[in-house]
Protein backbone atom coordinates (compact mmCIF):
# COMPACT_ATOMS: atom_id res chain seq x y z
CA UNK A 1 122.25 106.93 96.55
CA UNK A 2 118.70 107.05 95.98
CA UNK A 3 116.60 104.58 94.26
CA UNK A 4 115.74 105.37 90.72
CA UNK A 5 112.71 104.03 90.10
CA UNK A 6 112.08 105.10 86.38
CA UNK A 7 114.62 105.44 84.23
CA UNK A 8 113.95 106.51 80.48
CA UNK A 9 117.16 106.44 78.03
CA UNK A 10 117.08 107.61 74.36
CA UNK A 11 113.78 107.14 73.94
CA UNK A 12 112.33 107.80 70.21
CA UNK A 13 108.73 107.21 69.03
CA UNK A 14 108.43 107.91 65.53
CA UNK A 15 104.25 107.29 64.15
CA UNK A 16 103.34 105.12 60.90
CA UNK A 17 102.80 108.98 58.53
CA UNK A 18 106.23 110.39 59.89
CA UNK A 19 105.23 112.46 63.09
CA UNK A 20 107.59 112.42 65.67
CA UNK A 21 106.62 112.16 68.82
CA UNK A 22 109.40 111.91 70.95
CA UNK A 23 112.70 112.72 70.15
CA UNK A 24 115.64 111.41 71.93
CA UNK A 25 114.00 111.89 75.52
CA UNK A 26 115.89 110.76 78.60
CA UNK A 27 114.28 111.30 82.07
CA UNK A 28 114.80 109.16 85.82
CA UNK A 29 112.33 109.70 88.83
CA UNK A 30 113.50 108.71 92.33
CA UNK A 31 111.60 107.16 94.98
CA UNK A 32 109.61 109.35 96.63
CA UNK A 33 110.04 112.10 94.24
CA UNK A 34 107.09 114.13 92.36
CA UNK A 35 108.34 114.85 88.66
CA UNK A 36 105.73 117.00 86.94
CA UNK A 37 105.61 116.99 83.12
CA UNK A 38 104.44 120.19 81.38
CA UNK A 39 104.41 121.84 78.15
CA UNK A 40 102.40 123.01 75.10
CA UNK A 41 99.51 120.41 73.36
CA UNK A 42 100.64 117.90 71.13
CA UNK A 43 104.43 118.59 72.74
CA UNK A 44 104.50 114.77 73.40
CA UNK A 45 103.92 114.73 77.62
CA UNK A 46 100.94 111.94 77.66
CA UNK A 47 102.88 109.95 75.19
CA UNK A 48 106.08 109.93 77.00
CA UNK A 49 103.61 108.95 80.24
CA UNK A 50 102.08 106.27 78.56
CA UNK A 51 105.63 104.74 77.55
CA UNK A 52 106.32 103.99 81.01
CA UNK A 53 103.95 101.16 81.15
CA UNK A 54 103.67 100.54 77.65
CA UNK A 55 100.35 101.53 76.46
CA UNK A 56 102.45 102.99 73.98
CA UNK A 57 105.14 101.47 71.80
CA UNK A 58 108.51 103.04 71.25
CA UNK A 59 110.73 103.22 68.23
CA UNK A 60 113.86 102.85 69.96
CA UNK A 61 115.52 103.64 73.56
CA UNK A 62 114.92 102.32 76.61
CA UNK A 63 112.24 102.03 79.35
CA UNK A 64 112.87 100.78 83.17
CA UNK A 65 110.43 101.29 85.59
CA UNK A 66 111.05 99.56 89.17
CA UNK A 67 114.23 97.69 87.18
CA UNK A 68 111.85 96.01 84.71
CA UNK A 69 112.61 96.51 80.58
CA UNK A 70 109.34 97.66 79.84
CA UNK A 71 109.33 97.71 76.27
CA UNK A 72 111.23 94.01 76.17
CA UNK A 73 109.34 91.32 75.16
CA UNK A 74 110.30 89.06 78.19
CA UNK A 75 109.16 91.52 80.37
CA UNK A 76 105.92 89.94 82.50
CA UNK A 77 104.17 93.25 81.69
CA UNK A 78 100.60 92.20 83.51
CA UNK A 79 102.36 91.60 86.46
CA UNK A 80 104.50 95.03 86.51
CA UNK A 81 101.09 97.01 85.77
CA UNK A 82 100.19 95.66 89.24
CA UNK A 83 103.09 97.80 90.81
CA UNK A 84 102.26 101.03 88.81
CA UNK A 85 99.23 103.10 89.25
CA UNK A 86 97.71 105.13 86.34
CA UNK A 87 94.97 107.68 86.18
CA UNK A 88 93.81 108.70 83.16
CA UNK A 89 91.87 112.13 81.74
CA UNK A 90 89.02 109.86 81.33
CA UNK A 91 88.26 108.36 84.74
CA UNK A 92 87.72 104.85 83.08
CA UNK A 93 85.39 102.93 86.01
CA UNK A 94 83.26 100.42 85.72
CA UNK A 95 79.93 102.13 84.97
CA UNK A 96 77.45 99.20 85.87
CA UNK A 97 79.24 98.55 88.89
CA UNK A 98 79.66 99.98 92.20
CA UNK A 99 82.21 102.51 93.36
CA UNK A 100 83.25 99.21 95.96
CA UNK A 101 82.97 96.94 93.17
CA UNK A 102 85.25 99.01 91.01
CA UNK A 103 88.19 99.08 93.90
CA UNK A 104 87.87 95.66 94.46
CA UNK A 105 87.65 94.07 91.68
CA UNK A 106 91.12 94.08 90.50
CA UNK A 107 92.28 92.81 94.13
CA UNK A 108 90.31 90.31 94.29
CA UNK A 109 91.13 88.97 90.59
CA UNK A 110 94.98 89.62 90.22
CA UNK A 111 96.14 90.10 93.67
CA UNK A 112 93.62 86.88 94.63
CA UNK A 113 92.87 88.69 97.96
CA UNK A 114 89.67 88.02 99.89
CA UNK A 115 86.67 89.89 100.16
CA UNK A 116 87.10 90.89 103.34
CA UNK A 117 90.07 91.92 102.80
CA UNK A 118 89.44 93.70 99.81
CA UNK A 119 86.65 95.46 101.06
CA UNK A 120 88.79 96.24 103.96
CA UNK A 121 91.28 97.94 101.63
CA UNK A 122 88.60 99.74 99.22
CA UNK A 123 86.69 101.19 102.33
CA UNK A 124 89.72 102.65 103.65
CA UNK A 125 91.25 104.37 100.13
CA UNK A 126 87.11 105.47 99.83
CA UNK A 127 88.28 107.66 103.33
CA UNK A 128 90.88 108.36 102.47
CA UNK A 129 89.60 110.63 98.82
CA UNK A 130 86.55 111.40 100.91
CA UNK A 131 84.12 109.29 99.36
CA UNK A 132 83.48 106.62 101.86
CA UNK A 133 79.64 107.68 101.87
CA UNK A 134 79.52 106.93 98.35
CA UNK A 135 80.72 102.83 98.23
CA UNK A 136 77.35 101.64 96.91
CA UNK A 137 77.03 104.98 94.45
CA UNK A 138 77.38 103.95 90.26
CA UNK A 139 79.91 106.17 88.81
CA UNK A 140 77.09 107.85 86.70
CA UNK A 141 75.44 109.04 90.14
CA UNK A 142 78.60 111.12 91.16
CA UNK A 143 80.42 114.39 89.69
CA UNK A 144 83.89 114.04 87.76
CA UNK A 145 85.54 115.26 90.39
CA UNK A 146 84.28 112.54 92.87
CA UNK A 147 84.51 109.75 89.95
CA UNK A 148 88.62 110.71 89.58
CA UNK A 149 88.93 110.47 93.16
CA UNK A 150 87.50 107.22 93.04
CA UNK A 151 90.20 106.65 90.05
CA UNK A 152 92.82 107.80 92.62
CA UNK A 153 91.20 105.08 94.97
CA UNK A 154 91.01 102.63 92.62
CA UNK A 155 94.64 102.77 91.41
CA UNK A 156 95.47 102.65 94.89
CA UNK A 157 94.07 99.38 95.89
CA UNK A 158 96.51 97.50 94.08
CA UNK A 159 99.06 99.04 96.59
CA UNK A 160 101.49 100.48 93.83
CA UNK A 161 104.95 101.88 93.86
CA UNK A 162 104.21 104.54 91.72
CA UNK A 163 101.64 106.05 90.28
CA UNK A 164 101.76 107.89 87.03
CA UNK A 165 98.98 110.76 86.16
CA UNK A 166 97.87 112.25 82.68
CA UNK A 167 96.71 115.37 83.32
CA UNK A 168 93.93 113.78 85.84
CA UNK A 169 92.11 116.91 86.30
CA UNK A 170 91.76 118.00 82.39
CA UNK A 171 88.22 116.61 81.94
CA UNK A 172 86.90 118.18 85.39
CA UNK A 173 85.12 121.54 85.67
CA UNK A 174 86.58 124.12 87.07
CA UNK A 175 85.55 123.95 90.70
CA UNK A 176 85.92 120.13 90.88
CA UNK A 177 89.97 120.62 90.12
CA UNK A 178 90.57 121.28 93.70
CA UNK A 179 89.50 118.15 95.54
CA UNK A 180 91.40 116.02 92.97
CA UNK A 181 94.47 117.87 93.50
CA UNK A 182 93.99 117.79 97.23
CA UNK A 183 94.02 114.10 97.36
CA UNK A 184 97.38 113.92 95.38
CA UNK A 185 99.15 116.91 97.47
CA UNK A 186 97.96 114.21 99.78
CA UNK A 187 99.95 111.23 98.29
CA UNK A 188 102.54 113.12 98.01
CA UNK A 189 103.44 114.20 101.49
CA UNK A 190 103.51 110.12 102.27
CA UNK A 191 105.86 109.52 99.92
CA UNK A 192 104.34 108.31 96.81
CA UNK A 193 106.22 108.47 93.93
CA UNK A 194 104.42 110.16 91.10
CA UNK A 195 104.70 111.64 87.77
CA UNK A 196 102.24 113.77 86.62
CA UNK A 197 101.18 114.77 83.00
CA UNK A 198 99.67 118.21 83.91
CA UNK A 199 98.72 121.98 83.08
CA UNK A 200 97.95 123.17 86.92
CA UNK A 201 101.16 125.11 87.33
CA UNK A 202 100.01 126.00 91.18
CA UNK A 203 100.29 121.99 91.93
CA UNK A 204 103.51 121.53 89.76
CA UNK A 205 104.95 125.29 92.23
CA UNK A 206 103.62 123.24 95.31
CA UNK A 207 103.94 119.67 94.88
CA UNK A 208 107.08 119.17 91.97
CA UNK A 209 110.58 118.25 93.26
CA UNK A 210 111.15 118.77 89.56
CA UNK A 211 109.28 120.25 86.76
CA UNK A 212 109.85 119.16 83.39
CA UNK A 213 108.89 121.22 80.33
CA UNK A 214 108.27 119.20 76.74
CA UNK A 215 108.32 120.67 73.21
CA UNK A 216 108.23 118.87 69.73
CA UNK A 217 108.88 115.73 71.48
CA UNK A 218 111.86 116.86 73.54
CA UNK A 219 112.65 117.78 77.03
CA UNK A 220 114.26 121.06 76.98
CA UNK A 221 114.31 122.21 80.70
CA UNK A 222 114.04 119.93 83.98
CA UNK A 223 114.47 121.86 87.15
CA UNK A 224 113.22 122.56 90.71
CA UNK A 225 109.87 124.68 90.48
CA UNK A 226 111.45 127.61 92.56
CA UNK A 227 113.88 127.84 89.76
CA UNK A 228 112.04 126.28 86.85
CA UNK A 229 109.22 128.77 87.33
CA UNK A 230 111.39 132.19 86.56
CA UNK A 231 111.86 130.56 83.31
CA UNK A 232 115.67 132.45 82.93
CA UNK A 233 117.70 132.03 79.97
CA UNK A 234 114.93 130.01 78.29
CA UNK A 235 113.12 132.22 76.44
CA UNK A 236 111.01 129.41 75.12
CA UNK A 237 109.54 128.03 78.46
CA UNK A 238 108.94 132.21 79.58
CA UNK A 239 107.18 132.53 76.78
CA UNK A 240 104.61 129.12 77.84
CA UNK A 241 104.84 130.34 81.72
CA UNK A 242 103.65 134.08 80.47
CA UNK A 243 100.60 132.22 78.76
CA UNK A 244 99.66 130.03 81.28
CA UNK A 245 100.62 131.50 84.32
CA UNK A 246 98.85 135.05 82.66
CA UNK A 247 96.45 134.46 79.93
């Protein structure tokens, strides 16, 4: 049986004024699997992200990512956050310090790895996204699309289990959403396990083992793209496919 390496049960996150954000959502992602979230705006996808290493509180249910309670609070959750990756909309670097600086830094603090080795590490993920020409660049000197993929790089160094994505490329111009989305088709042919907060339906058709579409807080269809992506006997995910697959 595979390993389950997220596993959300029940999970209910109700806001101080009365919104409800998510409603009874259960979801597990396997190791080595690509689960792609989608849906309409405020239909609760980041939130539901964000739960999975608690940047955001629940109101009841469960959380386990790599057999951790996340939401218990026992649970070492500095040391977890070491083990799980997360790039945000907002590429979030270090802007008065180096693109090197910014992947080792972390490392070098939490991991207590040398510089050598650190620089090692950072010079290789820099390769890897393409950007090893740039380890001396400030984020401000490079485009969004270059300063994600220095997110990607940066989320790598800590040599995580999974990585979790909100809607990475959202921020980007147009013609910079490629090279993002090339470095995690990338990931995901080795293996990583990801789940991805996203509205690029031609990465969910290529990349998804499962696509899973959100409204008003609830999960309401999970299934392989080939499937998911005819949208039959759900008139409510045809109707988001027609608009975002068609304008």
């Amino acid at each position: 049986m595979a390993d389950v390496l997220i596993e959300v049960r029940g999970v209910c996150k109700t806001y101080a004024n009365g919104v409800v954000a998510l409603d009874d959502v259960s979801l597990t992602v396997e190791k080595g699997e690509v689960v792609c979230i989608v849906g309409p705006s405020g239909s609760g996808k980041s939130t539901l992200l964000r739960t999975l290493n608690a940047l955001e509180p629940i109101s009841s249910g469960d959380v386990r990512v790599l057999g951790e309670r996340v939401h218990d609070p026992r649970t070492d959750l500095n040391r977890l956050r070491t083990r799980v990756g997360m790039v945000f909309q907002s590429f979030n670097l270090f802007p008065h310090r180096t693109v090197l600086e910014n992947l080792t830094l972390a490392p070098r603090i939490v991991q207590r790895i040398g510089d050598v080795q650190a620089r090692e590490r950072a010079l290789h993920l820099l390769d890897k996204v393409g950007l090893a020409d740039k380890h001396n660049h400030y984020p401000g000197q490079l485009s969004g699309g270059q300063q994600q993929r220095v997110a990607i790089a940066r989320a790598l160094a800590m040599n995580p289990e999974v990585m979790l994505f909100d809607e990475p490329t959202s921020a980007l111009d147009p013609e910079k959403v490629g090279e993002v989305l090339d470095v995690m088709k990338a990931l995901a042919a080795e293996g990583m396990t990801m789940c991805v907060v996203t509205h690029e339906m031609g990465f969910a058709r290529a990349v998804a083992d499962r696509v899973v579409f959100m409204e008003s807080g609830r999960i309401t269809h999970v299934d392989a793209p080939e499937r998911f992506f005819t949208g039959s006997g759900h008139a409510r995910l045809q109707a988001f496919l027609g608009q975002v697959l068609h304008g």
